[in-house]
N, C-alpha and C. Protein backbone atom coordinates (compact mmCIF):
# COMPACT_ATOMS: atom_id res chain seq x y z
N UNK A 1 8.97 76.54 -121.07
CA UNK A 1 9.39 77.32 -119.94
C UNK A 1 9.77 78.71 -120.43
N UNK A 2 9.30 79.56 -119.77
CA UNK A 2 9.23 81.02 -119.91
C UNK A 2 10.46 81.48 -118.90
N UNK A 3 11.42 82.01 -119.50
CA UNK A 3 12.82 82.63 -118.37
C UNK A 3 12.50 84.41 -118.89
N UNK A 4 12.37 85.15 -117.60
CA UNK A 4 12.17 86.40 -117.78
C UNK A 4 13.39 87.14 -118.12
N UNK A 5 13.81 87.69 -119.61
CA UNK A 5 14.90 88.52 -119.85
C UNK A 5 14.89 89.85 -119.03
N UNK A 6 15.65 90.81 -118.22
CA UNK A 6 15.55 91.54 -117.18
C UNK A 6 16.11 92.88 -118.27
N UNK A 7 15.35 93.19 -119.14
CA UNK A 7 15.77 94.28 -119.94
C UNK A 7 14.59 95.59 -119.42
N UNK A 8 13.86 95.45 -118.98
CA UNK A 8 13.07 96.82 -118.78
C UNK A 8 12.59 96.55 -117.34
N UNK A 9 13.14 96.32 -116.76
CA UNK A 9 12.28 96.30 -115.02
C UNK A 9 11.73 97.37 -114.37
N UNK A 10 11.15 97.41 -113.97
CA UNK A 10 10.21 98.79 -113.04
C UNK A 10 10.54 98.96 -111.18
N UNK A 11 10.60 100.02 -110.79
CA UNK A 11 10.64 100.15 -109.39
C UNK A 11 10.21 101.74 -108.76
N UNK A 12 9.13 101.43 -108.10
CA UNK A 12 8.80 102.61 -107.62
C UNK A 12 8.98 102.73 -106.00
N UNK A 13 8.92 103.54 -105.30
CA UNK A 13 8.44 103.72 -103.80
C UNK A 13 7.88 105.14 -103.48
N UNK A 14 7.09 104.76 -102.84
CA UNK A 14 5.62 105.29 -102.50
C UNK A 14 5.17 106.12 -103.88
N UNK A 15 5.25 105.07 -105.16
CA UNK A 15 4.43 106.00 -106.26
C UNK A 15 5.75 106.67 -107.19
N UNK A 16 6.82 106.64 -106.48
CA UNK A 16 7.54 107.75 -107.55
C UNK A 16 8.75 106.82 -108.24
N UNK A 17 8.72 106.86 -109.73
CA UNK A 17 9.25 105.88 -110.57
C UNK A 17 10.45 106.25 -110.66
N UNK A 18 11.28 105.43 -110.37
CA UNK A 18 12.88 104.89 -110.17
C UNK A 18 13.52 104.35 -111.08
N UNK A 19 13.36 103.63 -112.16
CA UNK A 19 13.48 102.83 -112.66
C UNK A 19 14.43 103.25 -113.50
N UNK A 20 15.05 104.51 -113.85
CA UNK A 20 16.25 104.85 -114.61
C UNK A 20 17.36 104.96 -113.74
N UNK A 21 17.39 104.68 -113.55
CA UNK A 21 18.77 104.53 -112.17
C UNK A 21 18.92 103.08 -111.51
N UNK A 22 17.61 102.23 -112.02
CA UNK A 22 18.16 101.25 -110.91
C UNK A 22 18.92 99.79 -112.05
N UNK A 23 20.09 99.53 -111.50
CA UNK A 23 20.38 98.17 -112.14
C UNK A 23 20.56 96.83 -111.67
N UNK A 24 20.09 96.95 -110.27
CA UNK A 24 19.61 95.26 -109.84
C UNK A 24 18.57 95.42 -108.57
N UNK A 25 17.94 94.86 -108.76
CA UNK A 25 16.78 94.35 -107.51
C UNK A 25 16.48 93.20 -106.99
N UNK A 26 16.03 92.60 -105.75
CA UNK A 26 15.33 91.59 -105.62
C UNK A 26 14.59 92.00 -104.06
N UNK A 27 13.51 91.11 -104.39
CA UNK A 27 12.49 90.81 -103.32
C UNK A 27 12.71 90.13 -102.73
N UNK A 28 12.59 89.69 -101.32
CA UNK A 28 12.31 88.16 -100.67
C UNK A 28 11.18 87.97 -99.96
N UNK A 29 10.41 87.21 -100.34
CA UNK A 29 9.32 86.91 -99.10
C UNK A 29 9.86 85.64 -98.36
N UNK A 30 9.99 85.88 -97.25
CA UNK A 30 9.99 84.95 -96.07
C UNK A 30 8.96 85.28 -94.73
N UNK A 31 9.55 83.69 -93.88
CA UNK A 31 8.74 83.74 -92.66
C UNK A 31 9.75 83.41 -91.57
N UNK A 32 9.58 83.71 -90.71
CA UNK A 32 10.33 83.56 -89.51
C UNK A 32 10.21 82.07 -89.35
N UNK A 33 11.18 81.26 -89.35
CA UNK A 33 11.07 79.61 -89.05
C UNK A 33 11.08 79.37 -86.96
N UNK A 34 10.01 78.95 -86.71
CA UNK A 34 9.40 78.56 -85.32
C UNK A 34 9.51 77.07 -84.63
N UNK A 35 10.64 77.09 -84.33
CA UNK A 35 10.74 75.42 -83.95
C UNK A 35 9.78 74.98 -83.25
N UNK A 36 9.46 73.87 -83.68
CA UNK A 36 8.33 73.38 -82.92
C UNK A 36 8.36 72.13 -82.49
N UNK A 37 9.75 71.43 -82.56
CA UNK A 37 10.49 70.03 -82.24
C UNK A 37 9.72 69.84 -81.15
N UNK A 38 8.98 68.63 -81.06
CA UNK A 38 8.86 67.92 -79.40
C UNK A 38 9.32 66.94 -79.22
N UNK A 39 9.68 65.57 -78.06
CA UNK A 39 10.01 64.94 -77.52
C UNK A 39 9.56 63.60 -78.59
N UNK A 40 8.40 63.82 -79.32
CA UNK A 40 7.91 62.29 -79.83
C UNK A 40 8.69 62.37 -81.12
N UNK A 41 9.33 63.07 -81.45
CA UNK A 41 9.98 63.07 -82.74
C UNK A 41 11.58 63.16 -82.94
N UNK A 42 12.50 62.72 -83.42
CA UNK A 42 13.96 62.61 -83.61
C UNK A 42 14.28 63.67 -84.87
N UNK A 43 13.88 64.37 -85.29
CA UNK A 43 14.64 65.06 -85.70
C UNK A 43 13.49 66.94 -85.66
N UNK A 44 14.88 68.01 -86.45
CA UNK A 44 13.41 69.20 -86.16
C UNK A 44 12.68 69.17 -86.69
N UNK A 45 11.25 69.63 -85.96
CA UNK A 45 10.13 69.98 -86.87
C UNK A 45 10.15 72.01 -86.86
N UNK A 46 9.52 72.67 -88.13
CA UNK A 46 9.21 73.97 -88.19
C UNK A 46 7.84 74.44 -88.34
N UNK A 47 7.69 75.72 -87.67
CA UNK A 47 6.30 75.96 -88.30
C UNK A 47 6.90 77.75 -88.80
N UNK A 48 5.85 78.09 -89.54
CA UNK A 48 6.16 79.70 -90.16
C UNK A 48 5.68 80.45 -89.10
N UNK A 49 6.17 81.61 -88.91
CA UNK A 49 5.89 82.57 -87.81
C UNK A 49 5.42 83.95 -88.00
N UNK A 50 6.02 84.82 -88.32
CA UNK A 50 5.52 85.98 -88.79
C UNK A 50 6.55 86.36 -90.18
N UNK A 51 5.51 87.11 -91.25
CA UNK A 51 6.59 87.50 -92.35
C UNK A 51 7.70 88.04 -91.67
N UNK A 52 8.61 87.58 -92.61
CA UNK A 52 9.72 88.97 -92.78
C UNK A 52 10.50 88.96 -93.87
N UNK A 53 10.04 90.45 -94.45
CA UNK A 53 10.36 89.98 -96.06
C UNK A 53 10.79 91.33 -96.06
N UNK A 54 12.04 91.40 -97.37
CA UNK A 54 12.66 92.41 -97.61
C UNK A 54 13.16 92.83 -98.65
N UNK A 55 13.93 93.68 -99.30
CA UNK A 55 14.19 94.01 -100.95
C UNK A 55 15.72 94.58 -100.62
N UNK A 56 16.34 94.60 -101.67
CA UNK A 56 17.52 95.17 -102.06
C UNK A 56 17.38 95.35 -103.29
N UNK A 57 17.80 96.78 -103.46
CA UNK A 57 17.59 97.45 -104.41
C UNK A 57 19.06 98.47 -105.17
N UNK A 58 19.55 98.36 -106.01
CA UNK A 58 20.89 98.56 -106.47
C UNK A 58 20.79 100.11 -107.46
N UNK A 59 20.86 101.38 -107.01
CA UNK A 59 20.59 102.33 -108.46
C UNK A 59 22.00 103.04 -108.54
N UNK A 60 21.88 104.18 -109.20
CA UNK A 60 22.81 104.58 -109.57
C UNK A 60 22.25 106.17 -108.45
N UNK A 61 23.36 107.04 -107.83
CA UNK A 61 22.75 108.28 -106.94
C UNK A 61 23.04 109.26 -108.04
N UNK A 62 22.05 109.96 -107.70
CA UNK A 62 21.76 111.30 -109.18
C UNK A 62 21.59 112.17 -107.71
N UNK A 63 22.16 113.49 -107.76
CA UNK A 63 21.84 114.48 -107.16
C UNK A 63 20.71 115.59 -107.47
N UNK A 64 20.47 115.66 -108.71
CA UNK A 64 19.78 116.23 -109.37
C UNK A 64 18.29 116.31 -108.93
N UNK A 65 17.30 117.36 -108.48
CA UNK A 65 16.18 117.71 -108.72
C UNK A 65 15.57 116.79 -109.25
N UNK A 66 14.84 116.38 -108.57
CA UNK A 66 13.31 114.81 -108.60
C UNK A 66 14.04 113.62 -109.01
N UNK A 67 15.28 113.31 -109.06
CA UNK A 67 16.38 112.43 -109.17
C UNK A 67 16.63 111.18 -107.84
N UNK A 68 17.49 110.72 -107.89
CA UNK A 68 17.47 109.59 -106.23
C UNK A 68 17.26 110.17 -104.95
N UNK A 69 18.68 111.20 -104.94
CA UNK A 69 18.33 111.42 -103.60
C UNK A 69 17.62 112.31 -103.15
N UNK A 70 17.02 113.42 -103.74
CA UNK A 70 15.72 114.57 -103.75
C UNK A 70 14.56 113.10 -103.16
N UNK A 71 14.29 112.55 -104.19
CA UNK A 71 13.23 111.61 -103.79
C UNK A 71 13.29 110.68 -102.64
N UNK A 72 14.41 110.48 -102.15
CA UNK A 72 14.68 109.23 -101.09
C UNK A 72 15.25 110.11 -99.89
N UNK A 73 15.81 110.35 -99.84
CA UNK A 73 16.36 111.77 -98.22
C UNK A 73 15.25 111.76 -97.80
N UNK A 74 13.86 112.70 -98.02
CA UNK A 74 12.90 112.62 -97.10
C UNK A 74 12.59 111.53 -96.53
N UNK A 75 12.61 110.23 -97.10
CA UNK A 75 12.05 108.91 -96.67
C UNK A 75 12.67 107.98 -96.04
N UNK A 76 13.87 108.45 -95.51
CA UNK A 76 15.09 107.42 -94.45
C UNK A 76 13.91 107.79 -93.15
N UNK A 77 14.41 106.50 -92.68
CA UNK A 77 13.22 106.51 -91.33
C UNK A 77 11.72 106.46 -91.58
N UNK A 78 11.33 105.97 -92.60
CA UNK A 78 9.85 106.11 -92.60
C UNK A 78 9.54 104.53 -93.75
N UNK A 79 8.50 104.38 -93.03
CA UNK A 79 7.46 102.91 -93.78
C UNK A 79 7.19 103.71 -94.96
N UNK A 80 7.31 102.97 -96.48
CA UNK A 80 7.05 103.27 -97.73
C UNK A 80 6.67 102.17 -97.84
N UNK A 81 5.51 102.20 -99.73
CA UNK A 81 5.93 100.98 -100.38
C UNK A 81 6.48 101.11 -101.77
N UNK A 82 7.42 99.77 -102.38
CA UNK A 82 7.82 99.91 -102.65
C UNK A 82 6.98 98.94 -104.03
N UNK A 83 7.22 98.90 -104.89
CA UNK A 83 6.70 98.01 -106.01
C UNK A 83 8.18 97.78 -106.88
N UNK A 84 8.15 96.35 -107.40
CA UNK A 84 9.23 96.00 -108.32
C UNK A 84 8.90 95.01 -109.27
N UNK A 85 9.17 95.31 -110.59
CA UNK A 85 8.45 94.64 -111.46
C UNK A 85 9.40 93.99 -112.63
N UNK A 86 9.25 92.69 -113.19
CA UNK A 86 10.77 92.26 -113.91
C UNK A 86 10.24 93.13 -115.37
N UNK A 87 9.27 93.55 -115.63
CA UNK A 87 9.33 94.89 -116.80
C UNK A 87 8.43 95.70 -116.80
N UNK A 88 8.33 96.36 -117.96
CA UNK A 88 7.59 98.04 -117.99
C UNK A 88 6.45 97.02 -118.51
N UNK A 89 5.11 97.85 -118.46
CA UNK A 89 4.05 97.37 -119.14
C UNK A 89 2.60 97.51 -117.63
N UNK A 90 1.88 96.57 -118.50
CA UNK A 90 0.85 96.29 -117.80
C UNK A 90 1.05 95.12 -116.64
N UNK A 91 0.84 95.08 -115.48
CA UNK A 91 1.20 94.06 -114.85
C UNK A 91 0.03 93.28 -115.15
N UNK A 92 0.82 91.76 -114.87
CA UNK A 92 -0.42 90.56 -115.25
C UNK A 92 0.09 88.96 -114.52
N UNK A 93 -0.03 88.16 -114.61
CA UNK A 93 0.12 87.10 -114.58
C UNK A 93 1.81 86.71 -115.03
N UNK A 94 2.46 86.82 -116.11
CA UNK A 94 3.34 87.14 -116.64
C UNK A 94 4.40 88.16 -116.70
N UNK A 95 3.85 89.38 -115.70
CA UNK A 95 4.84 90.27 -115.22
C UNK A 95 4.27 90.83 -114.09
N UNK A 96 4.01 90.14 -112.96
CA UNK A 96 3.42 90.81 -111.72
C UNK A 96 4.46 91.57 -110.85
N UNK A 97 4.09 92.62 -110.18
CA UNK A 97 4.81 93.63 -109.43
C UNK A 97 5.31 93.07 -107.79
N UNK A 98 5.60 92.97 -107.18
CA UNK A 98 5.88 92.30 -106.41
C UNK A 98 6.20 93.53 -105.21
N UNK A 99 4.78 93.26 -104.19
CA UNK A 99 4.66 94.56 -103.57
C UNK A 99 5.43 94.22 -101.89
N UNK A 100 5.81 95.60 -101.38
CA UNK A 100 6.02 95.79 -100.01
C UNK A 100 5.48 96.93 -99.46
N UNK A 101 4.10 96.77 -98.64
CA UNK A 101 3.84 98.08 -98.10
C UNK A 101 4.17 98.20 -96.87
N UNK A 102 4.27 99.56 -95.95
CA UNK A 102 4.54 99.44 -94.79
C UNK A 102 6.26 99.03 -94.73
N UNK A 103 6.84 98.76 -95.46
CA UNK A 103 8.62 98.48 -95.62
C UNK A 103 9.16 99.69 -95.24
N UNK A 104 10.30 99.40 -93.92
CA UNK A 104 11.23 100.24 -93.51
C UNK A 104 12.08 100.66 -94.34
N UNK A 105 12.12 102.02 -94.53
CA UNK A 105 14.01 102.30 -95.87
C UNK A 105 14.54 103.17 -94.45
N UNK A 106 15.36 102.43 -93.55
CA UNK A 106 16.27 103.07 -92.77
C UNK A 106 17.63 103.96 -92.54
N UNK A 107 17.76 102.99 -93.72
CA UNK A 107 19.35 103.92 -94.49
C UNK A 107 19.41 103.56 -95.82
N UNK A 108 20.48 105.63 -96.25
CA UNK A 108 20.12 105.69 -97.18
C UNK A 108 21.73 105.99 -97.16
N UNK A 109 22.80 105.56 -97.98
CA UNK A 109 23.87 105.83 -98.05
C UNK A 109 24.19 106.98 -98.95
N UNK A 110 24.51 108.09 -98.66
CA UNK A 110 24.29 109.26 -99.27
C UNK A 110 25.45 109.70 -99.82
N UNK A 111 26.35 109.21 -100.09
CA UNK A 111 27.73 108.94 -101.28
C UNK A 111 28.52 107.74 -101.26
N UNK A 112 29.17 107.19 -102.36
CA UNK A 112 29.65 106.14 -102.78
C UNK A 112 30.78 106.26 -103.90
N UNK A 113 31.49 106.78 -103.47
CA UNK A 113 32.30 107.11 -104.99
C UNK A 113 33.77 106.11 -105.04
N UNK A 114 34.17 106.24 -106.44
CA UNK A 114 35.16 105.51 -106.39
C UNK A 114 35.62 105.92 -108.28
N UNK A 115 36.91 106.62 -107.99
CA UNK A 115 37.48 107.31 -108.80
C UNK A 115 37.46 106.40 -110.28
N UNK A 116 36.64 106.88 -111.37
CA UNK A 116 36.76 106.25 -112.26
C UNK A 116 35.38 105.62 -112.86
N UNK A 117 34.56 104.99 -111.47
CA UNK A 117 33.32 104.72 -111.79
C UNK A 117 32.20 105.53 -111.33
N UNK A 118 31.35 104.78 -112.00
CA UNK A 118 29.52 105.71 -111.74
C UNK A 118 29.29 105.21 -110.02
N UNK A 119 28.56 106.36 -109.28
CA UNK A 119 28.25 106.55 -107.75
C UNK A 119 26.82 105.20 -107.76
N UNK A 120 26.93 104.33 -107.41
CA UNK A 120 26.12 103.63 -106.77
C UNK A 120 25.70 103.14 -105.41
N UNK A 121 24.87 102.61 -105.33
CA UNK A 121 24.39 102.59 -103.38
C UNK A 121 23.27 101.23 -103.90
N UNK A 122 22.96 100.50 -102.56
CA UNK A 122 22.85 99.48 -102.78
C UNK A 122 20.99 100.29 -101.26
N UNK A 123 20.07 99.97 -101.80
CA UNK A 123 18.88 100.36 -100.69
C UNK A 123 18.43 99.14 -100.07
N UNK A 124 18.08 99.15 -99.20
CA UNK A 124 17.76 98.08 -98.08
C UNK A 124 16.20 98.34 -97.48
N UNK A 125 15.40 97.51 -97.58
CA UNK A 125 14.08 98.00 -97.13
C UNK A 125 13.68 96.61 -96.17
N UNK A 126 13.42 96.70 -95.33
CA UNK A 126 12.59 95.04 -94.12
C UNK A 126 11.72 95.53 -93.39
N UNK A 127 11.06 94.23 -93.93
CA UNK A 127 9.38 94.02 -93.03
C UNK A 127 8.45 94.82 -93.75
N UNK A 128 7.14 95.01 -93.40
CA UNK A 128 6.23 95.06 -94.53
C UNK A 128 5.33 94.02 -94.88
N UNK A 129 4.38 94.29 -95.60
CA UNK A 129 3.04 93.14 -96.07
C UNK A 129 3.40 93.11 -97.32
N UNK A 130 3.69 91.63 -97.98
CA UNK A 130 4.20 91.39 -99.53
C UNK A 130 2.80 90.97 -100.10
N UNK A 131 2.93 91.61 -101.05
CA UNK A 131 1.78 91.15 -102.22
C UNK A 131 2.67 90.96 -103.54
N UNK A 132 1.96 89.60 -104.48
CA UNK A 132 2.54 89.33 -105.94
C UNK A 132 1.00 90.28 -106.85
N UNK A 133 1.08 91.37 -107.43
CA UNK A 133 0.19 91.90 -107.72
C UNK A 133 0.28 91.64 -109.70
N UNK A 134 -1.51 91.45 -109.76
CA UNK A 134 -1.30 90.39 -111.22
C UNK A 134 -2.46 91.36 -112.19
């Protein structure tokens, strides 16, 4: 069994690399659960309905010129995609990117401070077409 150590992870949206700022991510692919219980059966039955899959994404806010929020401000309110990968390299079988295109980034929390520590913000992206890209 292969357990992925999370020392170099990758994250881009729409193309522009993130990945020095960010220190936690995850993907979810889901489906909308569709009851589909009828009368001949005693307990529920489900069927899948439409995706709905989403990411949270954890960086650090840099003010700085081609930095977080230069790159992300334009893109509140608009479908991006986003790619996230558990490391740097070639994607493959063994480190596939794990895509969202068409993903809403609706809000972008544009300070976070707290006397003492580094400014972080937590990004929120839903809905979108997921691909495991190999």
């Amino acid at each position: 069994m292969a357990i992925t150590y999370q020392a170099t992870p990758t994250f881009t949206v729409d193309g522009v690399d993130l990945s020095a700022w960010v220190t936690a991510g995850a993907v979810t692919h889901t489906f909308e659960n569709l009851d589909a219980t009828t009368y001949a059966v005693d307990y529920r039955t489900f069927q899948p309905g439409l995706q709905s899959n989403s990411a949270t994404i954890t960086l650090f806010l840099d003010y700085a010129a081609a930095a977080t929020y230069a790159t992300l401000a334009p893109l509140v309110g608009t479908q991006v995609t986003i790619v996230f990968q558990p490391a740097s390299g070639a994607q493959s079988a063994t480190n596939p990117g794990f895509e969202l295109t068409d993903t809403l980034f609706s809000v972008l929390p544009v300070i976070n401070e707290t006397l003492g520590t580094l400014s972080q913000v937590d990004l929120e992206f839903v809905g979108g077409s997921y691909a495991a890209l190999d």
